[in-house]
PDB file of N, CA and C in Angstrom:
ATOM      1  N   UNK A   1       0.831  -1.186   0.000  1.00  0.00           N
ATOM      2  CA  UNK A   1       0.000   0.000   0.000  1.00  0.00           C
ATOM      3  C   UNK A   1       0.874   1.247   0.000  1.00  0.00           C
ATOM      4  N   UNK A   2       0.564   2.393  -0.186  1.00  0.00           N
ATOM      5  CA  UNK A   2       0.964   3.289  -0.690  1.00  0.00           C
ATOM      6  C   UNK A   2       0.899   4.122   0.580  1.00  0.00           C
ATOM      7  N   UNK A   3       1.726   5.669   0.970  1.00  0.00           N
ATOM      8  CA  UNK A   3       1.831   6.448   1.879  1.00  0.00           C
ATOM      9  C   UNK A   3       0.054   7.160   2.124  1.00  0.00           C
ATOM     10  N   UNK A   4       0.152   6.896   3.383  1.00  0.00           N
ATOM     11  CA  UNK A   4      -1.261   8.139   3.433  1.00  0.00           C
ATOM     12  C   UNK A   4      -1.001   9.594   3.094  1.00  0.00           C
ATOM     13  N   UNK A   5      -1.495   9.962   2.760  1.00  0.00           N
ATOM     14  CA  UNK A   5      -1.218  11.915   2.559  1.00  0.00           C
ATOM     15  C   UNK A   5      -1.440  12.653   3.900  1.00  0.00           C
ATOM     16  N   UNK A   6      -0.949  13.022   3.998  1.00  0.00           N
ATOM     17  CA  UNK A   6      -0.731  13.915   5.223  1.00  0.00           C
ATOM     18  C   UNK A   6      -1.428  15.005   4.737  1.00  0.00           C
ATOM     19  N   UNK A   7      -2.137  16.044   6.219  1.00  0.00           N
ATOM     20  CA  UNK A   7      -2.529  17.263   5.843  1.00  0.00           C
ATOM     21  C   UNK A   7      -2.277  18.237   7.082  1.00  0.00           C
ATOM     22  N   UNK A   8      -1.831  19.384   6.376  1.00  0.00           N
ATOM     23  CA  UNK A   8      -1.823  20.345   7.422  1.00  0.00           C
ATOM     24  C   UNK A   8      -2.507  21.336   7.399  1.00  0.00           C
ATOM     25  N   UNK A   9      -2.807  22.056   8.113  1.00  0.00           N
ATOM     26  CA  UNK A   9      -3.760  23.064   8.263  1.00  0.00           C
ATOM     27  C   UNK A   9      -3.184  24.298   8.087  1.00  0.00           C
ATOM     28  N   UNK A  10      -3.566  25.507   7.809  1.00  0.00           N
ATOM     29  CA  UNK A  10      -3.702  26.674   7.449  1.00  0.00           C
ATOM     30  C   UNK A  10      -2.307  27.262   7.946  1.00  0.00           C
ATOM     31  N   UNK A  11      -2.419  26.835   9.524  1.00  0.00           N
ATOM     32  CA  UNK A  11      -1.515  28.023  10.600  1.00  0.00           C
ATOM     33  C   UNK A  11      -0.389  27.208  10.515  1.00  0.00           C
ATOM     34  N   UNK A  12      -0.166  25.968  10.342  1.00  0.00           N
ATOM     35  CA  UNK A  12       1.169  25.110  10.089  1.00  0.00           C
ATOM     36  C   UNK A  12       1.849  25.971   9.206  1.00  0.00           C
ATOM     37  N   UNK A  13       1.190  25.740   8.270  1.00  0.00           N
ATOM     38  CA  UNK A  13       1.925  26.087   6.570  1.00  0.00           C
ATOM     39  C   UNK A  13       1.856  27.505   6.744  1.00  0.00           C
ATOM     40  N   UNK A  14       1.288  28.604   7.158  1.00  0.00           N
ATOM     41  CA  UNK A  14       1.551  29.931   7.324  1.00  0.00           C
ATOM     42  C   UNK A  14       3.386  30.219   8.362  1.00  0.00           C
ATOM     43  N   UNK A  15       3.125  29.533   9.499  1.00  0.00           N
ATOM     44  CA  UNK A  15       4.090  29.332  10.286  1.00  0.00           C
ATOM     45  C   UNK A  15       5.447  29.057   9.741  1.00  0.00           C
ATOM     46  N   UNK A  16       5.495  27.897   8.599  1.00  0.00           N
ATOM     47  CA  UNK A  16       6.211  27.516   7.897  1.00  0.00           C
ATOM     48  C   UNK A  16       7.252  28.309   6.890  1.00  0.00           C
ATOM     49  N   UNK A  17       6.275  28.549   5.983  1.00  0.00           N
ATOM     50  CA  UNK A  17       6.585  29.961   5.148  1.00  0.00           C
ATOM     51  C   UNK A  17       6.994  30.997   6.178  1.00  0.00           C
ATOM     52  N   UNK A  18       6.379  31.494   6.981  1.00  0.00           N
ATOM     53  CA  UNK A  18       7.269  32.575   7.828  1.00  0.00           C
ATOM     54  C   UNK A  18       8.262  32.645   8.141  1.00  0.00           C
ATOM     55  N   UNK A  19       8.936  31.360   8.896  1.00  0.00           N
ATOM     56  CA  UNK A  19       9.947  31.152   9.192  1.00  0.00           C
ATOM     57  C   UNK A  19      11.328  30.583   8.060  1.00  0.00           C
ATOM     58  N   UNK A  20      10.269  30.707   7.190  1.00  0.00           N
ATOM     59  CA  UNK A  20      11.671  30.799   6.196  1.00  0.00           C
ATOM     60  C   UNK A  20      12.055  32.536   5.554  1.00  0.00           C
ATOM     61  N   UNK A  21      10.560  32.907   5.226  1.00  0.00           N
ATOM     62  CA  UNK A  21      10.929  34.735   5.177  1.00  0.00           C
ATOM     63  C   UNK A  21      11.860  35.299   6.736  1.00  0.00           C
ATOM     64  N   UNK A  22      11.572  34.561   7.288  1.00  0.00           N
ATOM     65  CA  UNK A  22      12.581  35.040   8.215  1.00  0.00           C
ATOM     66  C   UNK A  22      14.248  34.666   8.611  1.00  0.00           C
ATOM     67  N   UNK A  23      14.396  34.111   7.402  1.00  0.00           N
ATOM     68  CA  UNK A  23      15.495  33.361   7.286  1.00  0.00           C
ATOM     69  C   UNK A  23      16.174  32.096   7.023  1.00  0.00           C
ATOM     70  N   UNK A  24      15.165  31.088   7.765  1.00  0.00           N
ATOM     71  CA  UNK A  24      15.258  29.507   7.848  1.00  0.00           C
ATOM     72  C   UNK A  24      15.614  29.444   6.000  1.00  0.00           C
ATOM     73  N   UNK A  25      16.392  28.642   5.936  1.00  0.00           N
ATOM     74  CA  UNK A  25      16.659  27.783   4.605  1.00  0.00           C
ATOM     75  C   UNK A  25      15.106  27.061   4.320  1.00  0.00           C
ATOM     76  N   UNK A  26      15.082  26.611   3.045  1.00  0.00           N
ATOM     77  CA  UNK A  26      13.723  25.809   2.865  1.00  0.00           C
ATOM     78  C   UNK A  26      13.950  24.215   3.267  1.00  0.00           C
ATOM     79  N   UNK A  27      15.013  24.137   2.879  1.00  0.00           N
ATOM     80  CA  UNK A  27      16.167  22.962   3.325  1.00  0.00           C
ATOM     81  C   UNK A  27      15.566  22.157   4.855  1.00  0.00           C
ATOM     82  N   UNK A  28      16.283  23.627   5.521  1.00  0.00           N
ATOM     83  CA  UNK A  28      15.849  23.381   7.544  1.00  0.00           C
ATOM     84  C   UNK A  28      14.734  23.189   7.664  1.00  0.00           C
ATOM     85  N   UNK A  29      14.154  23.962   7.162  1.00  0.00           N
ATOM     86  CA  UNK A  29      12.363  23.816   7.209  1.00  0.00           C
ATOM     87  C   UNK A  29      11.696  22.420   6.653  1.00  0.00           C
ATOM     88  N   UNK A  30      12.147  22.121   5.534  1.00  0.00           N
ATOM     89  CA  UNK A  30      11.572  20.320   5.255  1.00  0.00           C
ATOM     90  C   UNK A  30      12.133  19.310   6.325  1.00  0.00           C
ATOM     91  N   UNK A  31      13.570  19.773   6.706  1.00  0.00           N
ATOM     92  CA  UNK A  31      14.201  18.570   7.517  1.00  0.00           C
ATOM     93  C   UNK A  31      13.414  18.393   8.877  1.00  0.00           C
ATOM     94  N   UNK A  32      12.945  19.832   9.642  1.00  0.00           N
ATOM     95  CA  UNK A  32      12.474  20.030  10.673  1.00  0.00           C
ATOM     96  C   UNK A  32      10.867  19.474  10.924  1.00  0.00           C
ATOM     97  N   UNK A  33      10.368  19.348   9.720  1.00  0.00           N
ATOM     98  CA  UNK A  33       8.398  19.450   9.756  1.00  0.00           C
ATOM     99  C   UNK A  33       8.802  17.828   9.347  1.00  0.00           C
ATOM    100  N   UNK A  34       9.411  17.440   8.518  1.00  0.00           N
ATOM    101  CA  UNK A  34       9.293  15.874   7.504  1.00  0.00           C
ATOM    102  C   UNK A  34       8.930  16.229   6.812  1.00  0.00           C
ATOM    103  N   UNK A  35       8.999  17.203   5.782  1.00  0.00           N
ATOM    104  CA  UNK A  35       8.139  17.611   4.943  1.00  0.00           C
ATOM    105  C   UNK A  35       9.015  17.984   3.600  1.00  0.00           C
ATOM    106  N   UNK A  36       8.577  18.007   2.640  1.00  0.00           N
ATOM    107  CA  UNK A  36       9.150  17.783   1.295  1.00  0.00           C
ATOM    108  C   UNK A  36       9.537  19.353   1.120  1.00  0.00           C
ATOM    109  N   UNK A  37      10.975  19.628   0.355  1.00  0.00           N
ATOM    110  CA  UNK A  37      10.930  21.242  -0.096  1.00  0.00           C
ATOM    111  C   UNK A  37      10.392  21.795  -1.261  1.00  0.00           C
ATOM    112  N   UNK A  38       9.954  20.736  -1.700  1.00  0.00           N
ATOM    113  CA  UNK A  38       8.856  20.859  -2.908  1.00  0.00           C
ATOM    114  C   UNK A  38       7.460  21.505  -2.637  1.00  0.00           C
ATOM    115  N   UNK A  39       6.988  20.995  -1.341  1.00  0.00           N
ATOM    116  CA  UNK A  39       5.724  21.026  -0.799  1.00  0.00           C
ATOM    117  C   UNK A  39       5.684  22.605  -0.208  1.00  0.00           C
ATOM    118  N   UNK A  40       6.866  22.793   0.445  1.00  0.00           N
ATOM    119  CA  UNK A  40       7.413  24.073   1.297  1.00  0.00           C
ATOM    120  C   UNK A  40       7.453  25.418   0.156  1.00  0.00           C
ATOM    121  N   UNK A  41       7.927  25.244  -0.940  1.00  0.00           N
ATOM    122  CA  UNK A  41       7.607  25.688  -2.263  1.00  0.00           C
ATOM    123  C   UNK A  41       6.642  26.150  -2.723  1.00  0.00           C
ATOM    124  N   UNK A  42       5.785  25.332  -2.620  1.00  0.00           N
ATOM    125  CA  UNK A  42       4.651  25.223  -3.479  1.00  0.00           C
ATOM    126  C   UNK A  42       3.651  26.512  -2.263  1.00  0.00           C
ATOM    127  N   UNK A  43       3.495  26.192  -1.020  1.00  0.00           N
ATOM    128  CA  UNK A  43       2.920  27.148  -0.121  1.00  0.00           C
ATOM    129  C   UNK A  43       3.270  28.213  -0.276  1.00  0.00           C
ATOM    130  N   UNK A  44       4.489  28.667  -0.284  1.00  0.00           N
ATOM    131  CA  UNK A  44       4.986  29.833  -0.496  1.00  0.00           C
ATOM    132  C   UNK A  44       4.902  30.815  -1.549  1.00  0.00           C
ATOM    133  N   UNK A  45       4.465  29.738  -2.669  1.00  0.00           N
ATOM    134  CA  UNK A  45       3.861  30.303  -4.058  1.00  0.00           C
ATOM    135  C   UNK A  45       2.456  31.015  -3.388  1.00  0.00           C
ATOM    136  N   UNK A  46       1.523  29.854  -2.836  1.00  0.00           N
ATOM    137  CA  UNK A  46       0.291  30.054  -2.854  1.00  0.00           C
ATOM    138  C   UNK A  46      -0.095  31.049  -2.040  1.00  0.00           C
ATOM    139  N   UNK A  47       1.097  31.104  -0.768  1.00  0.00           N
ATOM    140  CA  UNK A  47       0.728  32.867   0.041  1.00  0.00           C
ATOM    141  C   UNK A  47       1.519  34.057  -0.497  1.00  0.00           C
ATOM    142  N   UNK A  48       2.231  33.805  -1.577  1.00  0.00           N
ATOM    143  CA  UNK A  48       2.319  35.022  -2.139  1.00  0.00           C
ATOM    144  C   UNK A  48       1.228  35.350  -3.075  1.00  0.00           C
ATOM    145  N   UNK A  49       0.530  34.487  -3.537  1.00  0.00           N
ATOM    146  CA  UNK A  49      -0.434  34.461  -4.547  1.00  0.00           C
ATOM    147  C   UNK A  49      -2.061  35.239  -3.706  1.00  0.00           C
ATOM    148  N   UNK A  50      -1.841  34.501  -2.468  1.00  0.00           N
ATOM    149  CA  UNK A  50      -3.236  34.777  -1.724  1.00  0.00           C
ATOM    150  C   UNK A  50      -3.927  33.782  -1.927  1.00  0.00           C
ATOM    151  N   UNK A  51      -3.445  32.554  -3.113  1.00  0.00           N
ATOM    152  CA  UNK A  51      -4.227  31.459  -2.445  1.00  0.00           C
ATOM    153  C   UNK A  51      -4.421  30.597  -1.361  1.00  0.00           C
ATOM    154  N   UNK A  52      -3.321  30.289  -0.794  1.00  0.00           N
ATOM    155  CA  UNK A  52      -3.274  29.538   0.320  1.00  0.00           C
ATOM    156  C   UNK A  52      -4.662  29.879   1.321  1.00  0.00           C
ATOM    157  N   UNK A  53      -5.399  29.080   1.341  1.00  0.00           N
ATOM    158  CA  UNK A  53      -6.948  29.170   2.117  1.00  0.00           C
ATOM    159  C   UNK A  53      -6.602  28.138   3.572  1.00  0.00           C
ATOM    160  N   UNK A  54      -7.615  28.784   4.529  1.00  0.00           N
ATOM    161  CA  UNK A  54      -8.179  27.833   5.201  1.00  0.00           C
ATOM    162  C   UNK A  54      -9.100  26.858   5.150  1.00  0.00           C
ATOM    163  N   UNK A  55      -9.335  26.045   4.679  1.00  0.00           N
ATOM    164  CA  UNK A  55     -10.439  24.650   4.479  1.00  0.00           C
ATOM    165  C   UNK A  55     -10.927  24.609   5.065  1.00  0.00           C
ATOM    166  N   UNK A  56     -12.308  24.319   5.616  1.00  0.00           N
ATOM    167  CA  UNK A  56     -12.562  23.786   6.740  1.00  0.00           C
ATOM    168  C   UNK A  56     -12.654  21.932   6.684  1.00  0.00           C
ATOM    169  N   UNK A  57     -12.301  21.604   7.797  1.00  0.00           N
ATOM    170  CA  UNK A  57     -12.241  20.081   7.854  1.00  0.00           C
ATOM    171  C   UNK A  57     -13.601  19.342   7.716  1.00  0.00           C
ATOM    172  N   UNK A  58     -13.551  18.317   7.390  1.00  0.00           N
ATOM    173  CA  UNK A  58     -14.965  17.415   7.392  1.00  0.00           C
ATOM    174  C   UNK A  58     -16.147  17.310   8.684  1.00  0.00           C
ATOM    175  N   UNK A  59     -15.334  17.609   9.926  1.00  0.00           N
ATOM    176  CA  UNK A  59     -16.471  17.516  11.008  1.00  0.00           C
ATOM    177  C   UNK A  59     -16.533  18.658  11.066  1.00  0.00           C
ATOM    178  N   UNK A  60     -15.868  20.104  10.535  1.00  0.00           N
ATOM    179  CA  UNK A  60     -16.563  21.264  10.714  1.00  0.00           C
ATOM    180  C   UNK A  60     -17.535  21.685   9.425  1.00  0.00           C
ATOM    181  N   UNK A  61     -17.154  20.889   8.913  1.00  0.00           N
ATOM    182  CA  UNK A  61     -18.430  20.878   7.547  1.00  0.00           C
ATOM    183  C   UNK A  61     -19.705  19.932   7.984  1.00  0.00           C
ATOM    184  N   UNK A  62     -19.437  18.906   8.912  1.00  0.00           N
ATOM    185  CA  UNK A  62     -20.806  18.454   9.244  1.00  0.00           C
ATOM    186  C   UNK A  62     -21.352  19.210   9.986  1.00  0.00           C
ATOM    187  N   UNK A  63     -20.653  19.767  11.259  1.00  0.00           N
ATOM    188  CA  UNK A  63     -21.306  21.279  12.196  1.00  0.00           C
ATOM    189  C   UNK A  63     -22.288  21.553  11.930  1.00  0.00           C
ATOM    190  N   UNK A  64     -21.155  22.232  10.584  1.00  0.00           N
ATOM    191  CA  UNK A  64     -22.004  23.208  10.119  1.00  0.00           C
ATOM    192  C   UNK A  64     -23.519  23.326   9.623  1.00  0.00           C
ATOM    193  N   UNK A  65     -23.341  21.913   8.626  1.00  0.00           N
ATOM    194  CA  UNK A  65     -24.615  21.532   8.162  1.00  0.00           C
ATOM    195  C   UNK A  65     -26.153  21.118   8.807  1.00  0.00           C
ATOM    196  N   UNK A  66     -25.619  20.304  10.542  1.00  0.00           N
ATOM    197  CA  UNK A  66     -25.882  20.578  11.190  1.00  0.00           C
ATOM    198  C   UNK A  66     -26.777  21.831  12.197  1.00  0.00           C
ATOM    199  N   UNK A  67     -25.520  22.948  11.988  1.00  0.00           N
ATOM    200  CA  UNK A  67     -26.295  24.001  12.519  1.00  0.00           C
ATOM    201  C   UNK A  67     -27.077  24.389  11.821  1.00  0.00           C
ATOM    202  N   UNK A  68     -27.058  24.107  10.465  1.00  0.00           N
ATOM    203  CA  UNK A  68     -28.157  24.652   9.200  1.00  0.00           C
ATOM    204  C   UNK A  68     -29.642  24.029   9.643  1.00  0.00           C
ATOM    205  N   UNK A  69     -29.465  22.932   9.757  1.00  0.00           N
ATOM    206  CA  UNK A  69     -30.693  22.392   9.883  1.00  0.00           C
ATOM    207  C   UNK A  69     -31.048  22.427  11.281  1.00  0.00           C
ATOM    208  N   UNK A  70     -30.509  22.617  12.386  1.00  0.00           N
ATOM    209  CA  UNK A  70     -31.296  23.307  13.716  1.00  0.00           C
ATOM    210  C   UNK A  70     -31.629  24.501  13.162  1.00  0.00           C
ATOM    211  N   UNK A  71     -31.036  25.364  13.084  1.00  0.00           N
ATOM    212  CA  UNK A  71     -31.471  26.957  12.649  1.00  0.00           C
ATOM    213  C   UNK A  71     -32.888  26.913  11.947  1.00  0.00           C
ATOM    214  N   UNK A  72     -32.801  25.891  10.884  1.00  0.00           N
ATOM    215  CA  UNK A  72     -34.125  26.007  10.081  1.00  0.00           C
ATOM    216  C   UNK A  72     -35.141  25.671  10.646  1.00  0.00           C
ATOM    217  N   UNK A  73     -34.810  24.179  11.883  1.00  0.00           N
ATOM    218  CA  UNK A  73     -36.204  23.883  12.676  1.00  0.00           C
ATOM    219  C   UNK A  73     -36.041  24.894  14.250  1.00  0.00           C
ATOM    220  N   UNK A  74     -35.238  26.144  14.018  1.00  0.00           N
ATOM    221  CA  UNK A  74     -36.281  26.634  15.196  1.00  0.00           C
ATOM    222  C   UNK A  74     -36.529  27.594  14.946  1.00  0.00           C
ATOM    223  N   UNK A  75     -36.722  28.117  13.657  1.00  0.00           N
ATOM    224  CA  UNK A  75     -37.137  29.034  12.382  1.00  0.00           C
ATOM    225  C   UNK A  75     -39.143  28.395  12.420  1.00  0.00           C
ATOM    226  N   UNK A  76     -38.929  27.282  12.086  1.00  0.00           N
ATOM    227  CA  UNK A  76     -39.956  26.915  11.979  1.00  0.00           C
ATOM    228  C   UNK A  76     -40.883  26.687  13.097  1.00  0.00           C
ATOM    229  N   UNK A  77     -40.293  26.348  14.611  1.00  0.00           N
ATOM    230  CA  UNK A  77     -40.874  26.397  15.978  1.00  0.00           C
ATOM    231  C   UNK A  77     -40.964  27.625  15.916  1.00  0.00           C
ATOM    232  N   UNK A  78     -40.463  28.723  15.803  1.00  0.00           N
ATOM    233  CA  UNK A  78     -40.642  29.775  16.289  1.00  0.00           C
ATOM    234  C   UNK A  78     -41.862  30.580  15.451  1.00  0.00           C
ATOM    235  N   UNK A  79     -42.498  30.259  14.030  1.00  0.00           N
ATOM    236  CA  UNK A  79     -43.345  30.464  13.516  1.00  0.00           C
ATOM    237  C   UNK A  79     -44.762  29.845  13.960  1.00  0.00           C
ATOM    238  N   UNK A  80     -44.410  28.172  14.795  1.00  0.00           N
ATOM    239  CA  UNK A  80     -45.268  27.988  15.024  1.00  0.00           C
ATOM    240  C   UNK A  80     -46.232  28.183  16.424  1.00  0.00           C
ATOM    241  N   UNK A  81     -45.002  28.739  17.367  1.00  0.00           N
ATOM    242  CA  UNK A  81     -45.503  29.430  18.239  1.00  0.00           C
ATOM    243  C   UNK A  81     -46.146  30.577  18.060  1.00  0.00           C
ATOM    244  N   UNK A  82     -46.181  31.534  17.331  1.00  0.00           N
ATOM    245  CA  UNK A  82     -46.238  32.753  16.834  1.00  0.00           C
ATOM    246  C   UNK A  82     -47.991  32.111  16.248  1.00  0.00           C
ATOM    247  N   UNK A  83     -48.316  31.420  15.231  1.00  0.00           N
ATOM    248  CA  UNK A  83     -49.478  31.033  15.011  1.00  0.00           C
ATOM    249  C   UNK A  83     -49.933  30.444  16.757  1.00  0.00           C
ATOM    250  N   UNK A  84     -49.676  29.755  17.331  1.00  0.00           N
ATOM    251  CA  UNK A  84     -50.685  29.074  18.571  1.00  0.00           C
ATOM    252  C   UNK A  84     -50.518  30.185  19.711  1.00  0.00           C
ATOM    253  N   UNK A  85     -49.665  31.640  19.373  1.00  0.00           N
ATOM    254  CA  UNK A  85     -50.356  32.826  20.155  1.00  0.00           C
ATOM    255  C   UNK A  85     -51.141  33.322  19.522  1.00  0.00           C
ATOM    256  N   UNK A  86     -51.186  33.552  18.805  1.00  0.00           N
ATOM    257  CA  UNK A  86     -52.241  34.362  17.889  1.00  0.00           C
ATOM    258  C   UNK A  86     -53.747  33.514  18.187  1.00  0.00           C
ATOM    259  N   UNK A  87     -53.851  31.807  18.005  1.00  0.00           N
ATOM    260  CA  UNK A  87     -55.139  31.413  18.005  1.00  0.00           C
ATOM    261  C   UNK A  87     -55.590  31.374  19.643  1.00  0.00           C
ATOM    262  N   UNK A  88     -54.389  31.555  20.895  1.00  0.00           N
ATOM    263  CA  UNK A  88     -54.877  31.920  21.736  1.00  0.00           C
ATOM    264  C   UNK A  88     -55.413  33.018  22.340  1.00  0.00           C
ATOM    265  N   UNK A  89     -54.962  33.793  21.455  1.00  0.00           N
ATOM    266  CA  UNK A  89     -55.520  35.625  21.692  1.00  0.00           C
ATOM    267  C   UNK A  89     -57.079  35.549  21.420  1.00  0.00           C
ATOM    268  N   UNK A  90     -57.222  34.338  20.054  1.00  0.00           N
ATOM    269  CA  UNK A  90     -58.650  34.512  19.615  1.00  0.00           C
ATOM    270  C   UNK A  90     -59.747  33.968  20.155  1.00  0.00           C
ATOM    271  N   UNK A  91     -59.062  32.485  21.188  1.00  0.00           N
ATOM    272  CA  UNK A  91     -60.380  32.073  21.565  1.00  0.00           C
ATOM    273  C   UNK A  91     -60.479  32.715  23.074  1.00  0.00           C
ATOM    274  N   UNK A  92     -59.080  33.602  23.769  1.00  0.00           N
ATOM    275  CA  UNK A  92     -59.567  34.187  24.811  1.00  0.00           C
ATOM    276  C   UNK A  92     -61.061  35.001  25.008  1.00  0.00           C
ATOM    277  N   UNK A  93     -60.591  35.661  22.692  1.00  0.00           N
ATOM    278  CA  UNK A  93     -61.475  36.759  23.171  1.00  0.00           C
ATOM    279  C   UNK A  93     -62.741  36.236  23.053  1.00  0.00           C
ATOM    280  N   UNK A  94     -62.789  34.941  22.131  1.00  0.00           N
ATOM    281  CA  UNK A  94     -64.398  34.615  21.754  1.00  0.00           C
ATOM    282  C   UNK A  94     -64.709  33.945  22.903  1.00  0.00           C
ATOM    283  N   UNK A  95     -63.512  33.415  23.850  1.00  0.00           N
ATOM    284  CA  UNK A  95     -64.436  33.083  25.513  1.00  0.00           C
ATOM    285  C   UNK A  95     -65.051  34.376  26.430  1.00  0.00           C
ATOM    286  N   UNK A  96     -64.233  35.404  26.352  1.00  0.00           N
ATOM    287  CA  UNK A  96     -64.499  36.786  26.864  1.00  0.00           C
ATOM    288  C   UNK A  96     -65.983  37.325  26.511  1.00  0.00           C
ATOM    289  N   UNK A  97     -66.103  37.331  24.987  1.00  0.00           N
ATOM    290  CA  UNK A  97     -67.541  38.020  24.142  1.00  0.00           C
ATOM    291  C   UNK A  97     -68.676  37.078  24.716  1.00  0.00           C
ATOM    292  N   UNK A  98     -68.395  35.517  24.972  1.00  0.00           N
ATOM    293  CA  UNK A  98     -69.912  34.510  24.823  1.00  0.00           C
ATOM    294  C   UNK A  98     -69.827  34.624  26.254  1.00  0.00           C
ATOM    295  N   UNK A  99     -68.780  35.504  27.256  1.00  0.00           N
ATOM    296  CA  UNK A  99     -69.389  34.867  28.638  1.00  0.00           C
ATOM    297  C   UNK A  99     -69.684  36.126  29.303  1.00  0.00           C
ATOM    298  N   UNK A 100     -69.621  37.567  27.958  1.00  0.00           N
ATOM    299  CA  UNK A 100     -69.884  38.855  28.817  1.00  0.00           C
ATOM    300  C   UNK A 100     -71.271  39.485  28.262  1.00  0.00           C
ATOM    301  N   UNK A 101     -71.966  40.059  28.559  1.00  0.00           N
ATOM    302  CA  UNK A 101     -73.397  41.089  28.264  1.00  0.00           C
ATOM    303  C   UNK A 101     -72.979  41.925  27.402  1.00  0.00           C
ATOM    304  N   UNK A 102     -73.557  42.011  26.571  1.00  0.00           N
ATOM    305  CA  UNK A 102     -73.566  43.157  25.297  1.00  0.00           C
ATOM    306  C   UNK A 102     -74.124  44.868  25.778  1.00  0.00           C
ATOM    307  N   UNK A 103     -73.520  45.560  26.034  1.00  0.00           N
ATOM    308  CA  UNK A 103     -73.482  46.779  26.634  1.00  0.00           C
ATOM    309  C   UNK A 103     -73.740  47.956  25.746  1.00  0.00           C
ATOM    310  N   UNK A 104     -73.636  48.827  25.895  1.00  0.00           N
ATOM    311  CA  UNK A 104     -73.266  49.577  24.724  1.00  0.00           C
ATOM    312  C   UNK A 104     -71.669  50.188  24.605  1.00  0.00           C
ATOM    313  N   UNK A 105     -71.192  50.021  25.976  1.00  0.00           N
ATOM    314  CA  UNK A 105     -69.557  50.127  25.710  1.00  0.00           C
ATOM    315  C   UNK A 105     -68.849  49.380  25.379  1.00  0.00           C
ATOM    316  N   UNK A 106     -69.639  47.848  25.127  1.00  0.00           N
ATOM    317  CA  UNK A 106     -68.875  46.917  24.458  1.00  0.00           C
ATOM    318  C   UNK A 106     -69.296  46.589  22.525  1.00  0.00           C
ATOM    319  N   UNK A 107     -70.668  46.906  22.727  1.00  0.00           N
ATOM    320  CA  UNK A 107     -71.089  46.640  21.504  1.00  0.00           C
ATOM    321  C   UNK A 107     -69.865  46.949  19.965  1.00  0.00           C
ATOM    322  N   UNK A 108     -69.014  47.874  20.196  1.00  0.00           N
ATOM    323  CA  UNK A 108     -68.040  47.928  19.322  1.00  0.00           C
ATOM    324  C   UNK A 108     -67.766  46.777  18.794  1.00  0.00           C
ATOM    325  N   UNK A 109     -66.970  46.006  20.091  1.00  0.00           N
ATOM    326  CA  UNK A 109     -66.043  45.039  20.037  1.00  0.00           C
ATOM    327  C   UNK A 109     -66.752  44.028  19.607  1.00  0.00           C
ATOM    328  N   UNK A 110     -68.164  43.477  19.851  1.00  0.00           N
ATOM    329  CA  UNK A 110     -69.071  42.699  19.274  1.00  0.00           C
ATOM    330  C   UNK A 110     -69.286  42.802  18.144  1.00  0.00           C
ATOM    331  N   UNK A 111     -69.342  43.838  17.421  1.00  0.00           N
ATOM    332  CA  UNK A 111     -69.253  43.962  15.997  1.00  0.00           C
ATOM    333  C   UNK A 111     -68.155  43.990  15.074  1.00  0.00           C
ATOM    334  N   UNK A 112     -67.598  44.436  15.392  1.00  0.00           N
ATOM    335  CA  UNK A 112     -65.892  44.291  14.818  1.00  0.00           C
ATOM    336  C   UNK A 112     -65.338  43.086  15.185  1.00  0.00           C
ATOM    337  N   UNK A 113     -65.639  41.476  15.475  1.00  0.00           N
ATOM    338  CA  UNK A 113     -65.407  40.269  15.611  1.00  0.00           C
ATOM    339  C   UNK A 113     -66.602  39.213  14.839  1.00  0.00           C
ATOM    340  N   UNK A 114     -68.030  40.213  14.382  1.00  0.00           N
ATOM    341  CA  UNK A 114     -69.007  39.430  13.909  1.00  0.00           C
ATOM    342  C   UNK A 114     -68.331  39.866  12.815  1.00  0.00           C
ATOM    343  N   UNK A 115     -67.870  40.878  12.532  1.00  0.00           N
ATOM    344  CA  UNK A 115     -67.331  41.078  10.985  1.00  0.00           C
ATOM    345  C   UNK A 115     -66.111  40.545  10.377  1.00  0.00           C
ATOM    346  N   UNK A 116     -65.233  40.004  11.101  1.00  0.00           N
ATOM    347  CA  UNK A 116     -64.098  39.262  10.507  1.00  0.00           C
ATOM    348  C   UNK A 116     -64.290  37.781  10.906  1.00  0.00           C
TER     349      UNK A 116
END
């Protein structure tokens, strides 16, 4: 079988490259990490370029996806609370209207509920 690939992350390989702008040979720097001066190279291209990115890793991509889909179901709890206040506002009031006397200071409110 063949070598696994190794991976390093963002702040390795930033670290890396630094310490050779700061002097280190590319040489010292492969001998020191295990790491190829080819590879050491190639980074150094990519942060002068501005490519060199941070990735995010596979369990911060599940997180994430994760947090997507909580977010969406309490998006959706939170709508559905919002409807079962609202239908409790309504049967307070239609318990309020059938258990109070029609006045004339209420009669408003009796009519403006026969109408919607």
């Amino acid at each position: 079988m063949g070598k696994q690939r190794r991976k390093f992350n963002f702040e390795f390989k930033k670290q890396v490259v630094e310490a050779i702008e700061a002097g280190m040979s590319v040489n010292e720097a492969a001998r020191r990490n295990g790491i190829s001066p080819s590879v050491i190279h190639h980074w150094r291209e990519q942060l002068r370029a501005g490519t060199l990115i941070d990735r995010p890793s596979l369990r911060e991509k599940a997180l994430e996806k994760e947090n997507q889909k909580l977010k969406a179901k309490i998006g959706d709890m939170v709508m559905e609370i919002e409807v079962l206040k609202k239908a409790d506002a309504w049967i307070q009031r239609r318990r309020k209207l059938d258990t109070s006397i029609i006045t004339e200071k209420n009669l408003a409110e009796f009519q403006k509920d026969a109408e919607s």
